[in-house]
Protein backbone atom coordinates (compact mmCIF):
# COMPACT_ATOMS: atom_id res chain seq x y z
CA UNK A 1 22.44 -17.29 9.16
CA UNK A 2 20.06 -19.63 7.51
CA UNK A 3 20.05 -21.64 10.79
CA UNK A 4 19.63 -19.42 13.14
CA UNK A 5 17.12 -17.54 11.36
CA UNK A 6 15.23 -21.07 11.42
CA UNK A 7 15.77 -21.41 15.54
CA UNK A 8 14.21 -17.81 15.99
CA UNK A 9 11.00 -18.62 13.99
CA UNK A 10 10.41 -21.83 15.86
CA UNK A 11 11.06 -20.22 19.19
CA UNK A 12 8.37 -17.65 18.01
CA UNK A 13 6.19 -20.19 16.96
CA UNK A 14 6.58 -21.49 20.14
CA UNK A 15 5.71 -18.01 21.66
CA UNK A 16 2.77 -17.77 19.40
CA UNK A 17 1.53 -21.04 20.11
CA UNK A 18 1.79 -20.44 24.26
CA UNK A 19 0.13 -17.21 23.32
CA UNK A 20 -2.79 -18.81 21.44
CA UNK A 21 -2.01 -16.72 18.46
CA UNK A 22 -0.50 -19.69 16.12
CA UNK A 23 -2.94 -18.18 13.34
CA UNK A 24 -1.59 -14.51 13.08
CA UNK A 25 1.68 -15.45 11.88
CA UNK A 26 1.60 -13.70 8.78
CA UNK A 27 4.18 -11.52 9.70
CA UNK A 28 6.88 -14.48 10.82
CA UNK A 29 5.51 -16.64 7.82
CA UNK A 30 6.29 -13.72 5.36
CA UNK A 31 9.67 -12.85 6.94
CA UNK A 32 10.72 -16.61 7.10
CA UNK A 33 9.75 -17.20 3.41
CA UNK A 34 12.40 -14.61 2.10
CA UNK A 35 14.56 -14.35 5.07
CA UNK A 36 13.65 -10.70 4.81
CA UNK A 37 15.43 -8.12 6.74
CA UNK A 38 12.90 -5.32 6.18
CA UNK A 39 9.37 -4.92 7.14
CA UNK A 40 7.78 -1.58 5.19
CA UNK A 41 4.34 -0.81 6.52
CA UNK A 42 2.53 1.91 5.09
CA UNK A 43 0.96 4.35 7.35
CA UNK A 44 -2.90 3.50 8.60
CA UNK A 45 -6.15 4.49 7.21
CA UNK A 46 -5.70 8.60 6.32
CA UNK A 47 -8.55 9.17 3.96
CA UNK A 48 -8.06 11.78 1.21
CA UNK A 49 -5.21 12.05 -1.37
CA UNK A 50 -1.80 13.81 -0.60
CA UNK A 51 -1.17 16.74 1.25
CA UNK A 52 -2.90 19.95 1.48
CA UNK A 53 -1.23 22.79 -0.61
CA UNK A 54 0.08 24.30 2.78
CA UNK A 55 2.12 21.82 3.88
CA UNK A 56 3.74 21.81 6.59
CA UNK A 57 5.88 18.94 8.05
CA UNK A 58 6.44 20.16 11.80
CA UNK A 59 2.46 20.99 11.57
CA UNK A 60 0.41 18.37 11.37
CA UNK A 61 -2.85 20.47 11.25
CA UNK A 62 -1.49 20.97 7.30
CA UNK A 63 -1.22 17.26 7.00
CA UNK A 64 -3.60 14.48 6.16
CA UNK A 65 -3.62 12.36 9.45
CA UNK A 66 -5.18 9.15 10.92
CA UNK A 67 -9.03 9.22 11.36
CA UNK A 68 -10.79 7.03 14.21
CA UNK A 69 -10.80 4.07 11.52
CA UNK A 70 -6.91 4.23 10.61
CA UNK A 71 -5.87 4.74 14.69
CA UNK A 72 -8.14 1.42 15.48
CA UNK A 73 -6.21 -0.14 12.64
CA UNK A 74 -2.62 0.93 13.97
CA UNK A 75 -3.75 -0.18 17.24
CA UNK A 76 -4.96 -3.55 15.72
CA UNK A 77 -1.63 -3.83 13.20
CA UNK A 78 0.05 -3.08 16.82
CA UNK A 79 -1.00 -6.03 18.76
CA UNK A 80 -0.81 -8.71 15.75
CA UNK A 81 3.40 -7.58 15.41
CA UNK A 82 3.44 -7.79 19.68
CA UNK A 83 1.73 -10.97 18.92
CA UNK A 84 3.87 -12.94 16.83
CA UNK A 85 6.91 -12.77 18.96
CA UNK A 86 9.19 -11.14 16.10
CA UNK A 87 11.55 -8.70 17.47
CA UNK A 88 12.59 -5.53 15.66
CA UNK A 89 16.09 -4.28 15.67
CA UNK A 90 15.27 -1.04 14.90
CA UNK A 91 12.07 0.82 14.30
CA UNK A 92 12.14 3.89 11.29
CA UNK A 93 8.58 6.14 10.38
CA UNK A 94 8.65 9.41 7.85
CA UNK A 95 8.50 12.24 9.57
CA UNK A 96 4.64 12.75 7.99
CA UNK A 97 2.55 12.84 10.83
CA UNK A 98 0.43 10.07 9.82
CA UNK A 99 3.50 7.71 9.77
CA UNK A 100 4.38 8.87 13.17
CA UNK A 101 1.14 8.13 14.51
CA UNK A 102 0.77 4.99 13.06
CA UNK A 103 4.44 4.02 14.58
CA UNK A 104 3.33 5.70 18.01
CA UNK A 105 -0.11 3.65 17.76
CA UNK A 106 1.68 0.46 16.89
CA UNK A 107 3.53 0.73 20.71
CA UNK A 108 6.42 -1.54 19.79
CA UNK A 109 9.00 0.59 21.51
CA UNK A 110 11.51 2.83 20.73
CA UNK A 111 11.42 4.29 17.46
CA UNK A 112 12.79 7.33 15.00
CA UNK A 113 12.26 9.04 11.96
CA UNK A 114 14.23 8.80 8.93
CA UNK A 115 14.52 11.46 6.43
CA UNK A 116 14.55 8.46 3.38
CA UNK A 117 10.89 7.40 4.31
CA UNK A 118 9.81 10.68 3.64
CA UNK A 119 6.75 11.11 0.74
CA UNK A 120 8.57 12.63 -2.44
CA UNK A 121 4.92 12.42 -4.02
CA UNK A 122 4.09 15.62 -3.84
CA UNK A 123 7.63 17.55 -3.84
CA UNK A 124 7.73 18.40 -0.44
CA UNK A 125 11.18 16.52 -0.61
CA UNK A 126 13.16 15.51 -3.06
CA UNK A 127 12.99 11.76 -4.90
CA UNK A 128 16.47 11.27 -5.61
CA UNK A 129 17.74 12.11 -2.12
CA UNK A 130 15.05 10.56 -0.32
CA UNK A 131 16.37 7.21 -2.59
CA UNK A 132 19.56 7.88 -1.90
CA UNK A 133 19.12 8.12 1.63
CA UNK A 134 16.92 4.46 1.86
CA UNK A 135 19.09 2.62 -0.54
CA UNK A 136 22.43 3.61 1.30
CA UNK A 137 20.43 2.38 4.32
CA UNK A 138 19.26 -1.02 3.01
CA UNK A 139 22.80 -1.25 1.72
CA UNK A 140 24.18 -1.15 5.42
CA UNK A 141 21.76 -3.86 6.86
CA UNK A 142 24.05 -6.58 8.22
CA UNK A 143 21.39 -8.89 10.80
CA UNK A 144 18.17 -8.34 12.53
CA UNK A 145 14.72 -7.31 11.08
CA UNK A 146 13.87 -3.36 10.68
CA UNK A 147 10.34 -2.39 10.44
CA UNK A 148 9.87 1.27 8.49
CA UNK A 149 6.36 2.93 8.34
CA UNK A 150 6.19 5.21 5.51
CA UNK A 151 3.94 5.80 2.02
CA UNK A 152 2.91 4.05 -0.67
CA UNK A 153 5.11 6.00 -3.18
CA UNK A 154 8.45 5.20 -1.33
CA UNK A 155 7.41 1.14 -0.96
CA UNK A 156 6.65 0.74 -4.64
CA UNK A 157 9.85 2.47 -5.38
CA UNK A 158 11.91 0.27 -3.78
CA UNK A 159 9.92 -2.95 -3.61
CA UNK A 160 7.53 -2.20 -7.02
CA UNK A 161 4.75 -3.49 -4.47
CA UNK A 162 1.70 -0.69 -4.46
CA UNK A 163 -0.14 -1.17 -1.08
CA UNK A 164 -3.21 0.00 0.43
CA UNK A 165 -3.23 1.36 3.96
CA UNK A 166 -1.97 -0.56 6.94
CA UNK A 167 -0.59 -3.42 4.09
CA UNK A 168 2.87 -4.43 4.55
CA UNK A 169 5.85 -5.66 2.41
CA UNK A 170 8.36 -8.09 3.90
CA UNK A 171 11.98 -7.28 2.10
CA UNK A 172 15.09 -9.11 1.63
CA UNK A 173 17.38 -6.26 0.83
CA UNK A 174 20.11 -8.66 -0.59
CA UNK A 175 17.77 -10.76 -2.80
CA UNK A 176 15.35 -7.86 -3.22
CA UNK A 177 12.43 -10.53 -3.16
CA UNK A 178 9.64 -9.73 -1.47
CA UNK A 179 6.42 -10.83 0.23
CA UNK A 180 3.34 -8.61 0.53
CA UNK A 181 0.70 -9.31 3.40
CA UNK A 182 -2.07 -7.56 6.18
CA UNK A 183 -2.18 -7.94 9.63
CA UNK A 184 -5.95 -6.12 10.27
């Protein structure tokens, strides 16, 4: 696997390179340096702290979403990934509206939401489960690279990594090292 893992990052290279974007790498350089499987992003610039006390998650009026500065960074975070060449195998957000939006603004293709990404900071859904649900996941991984938008509190679970907005954690869910980086 070693191999081929080593053929894909010089064919992106390569891509990068022809594309003129041989410096924003950081996502294939952090991926390649633990062979990591997982990419966790957490969700763009959405000033405040939590959720409002009517919650709601098929509402995102009761949500704390993306302002203008957190869509230009999705947007930005967007075209770095398109950028380096890596390819995702699958593409995960929490249903919280600002991880959707940030996965919608990123435009890397098909993607869906997973119930284990979900914020369990609040209550709104239970820690345990939510834990459950991600580590059975990561358990199941066998090849490719998954990216998964979600929060803060559900990256430094599993990774012990605490991130600002937009940051992201490359994860080997086999090793369970990890590499933290930004793309903006």
């Amino acid at each position: 696997m070693r191999i081929c893992f080593i053929a894909l990052l010089i064919t992106i290279s390569a891509q990068a390179w022809a594309n003129n974007d041989i410096t924003n790498n950081k996502l294939v350089e952090a991926t390649a340096a633990i062979d990591a499987n997982v990419i966790f992003m957490r969700h763009a610039l959405a000033p405040g702290f939590g959720d409002p006390e009517d919650f709601n998650v098929a509402d995102c009026s009761t949500q704390r979403n993306l302002n203008e500065e957190g869509r230009a960074q999705a947007l930005s975070i967007g075209k770095a990934m398109r950028n380096s060449g890596l390819q995702f195998k699958e593409i995960l957000s929490s249903q919280w509206c600002r991880c959707t939006q940030t996965t919608e603004l990123l435009n890397l293709g098909h993607w869906s939401t997973f119930d284990g990404l979900n914020s369990f900071f609040q209550g709104y859904v239970d820690q345990q489960i939510t834990l459950d649900l991600l580590n059975k996941k990561l358990a199941s991984l066998d090849h490719g690279i998954i990216l998964m938008v979600t929060h803060q509190v559900v990256i430094s679970a599993i990774t012990k990594n605490v991130v600002r907005s937009g940051a992201l954690v490359a994860y080997n869910s086999t090793t369970f090292e990890t590499q933290e980086f930004t793309l903006d």
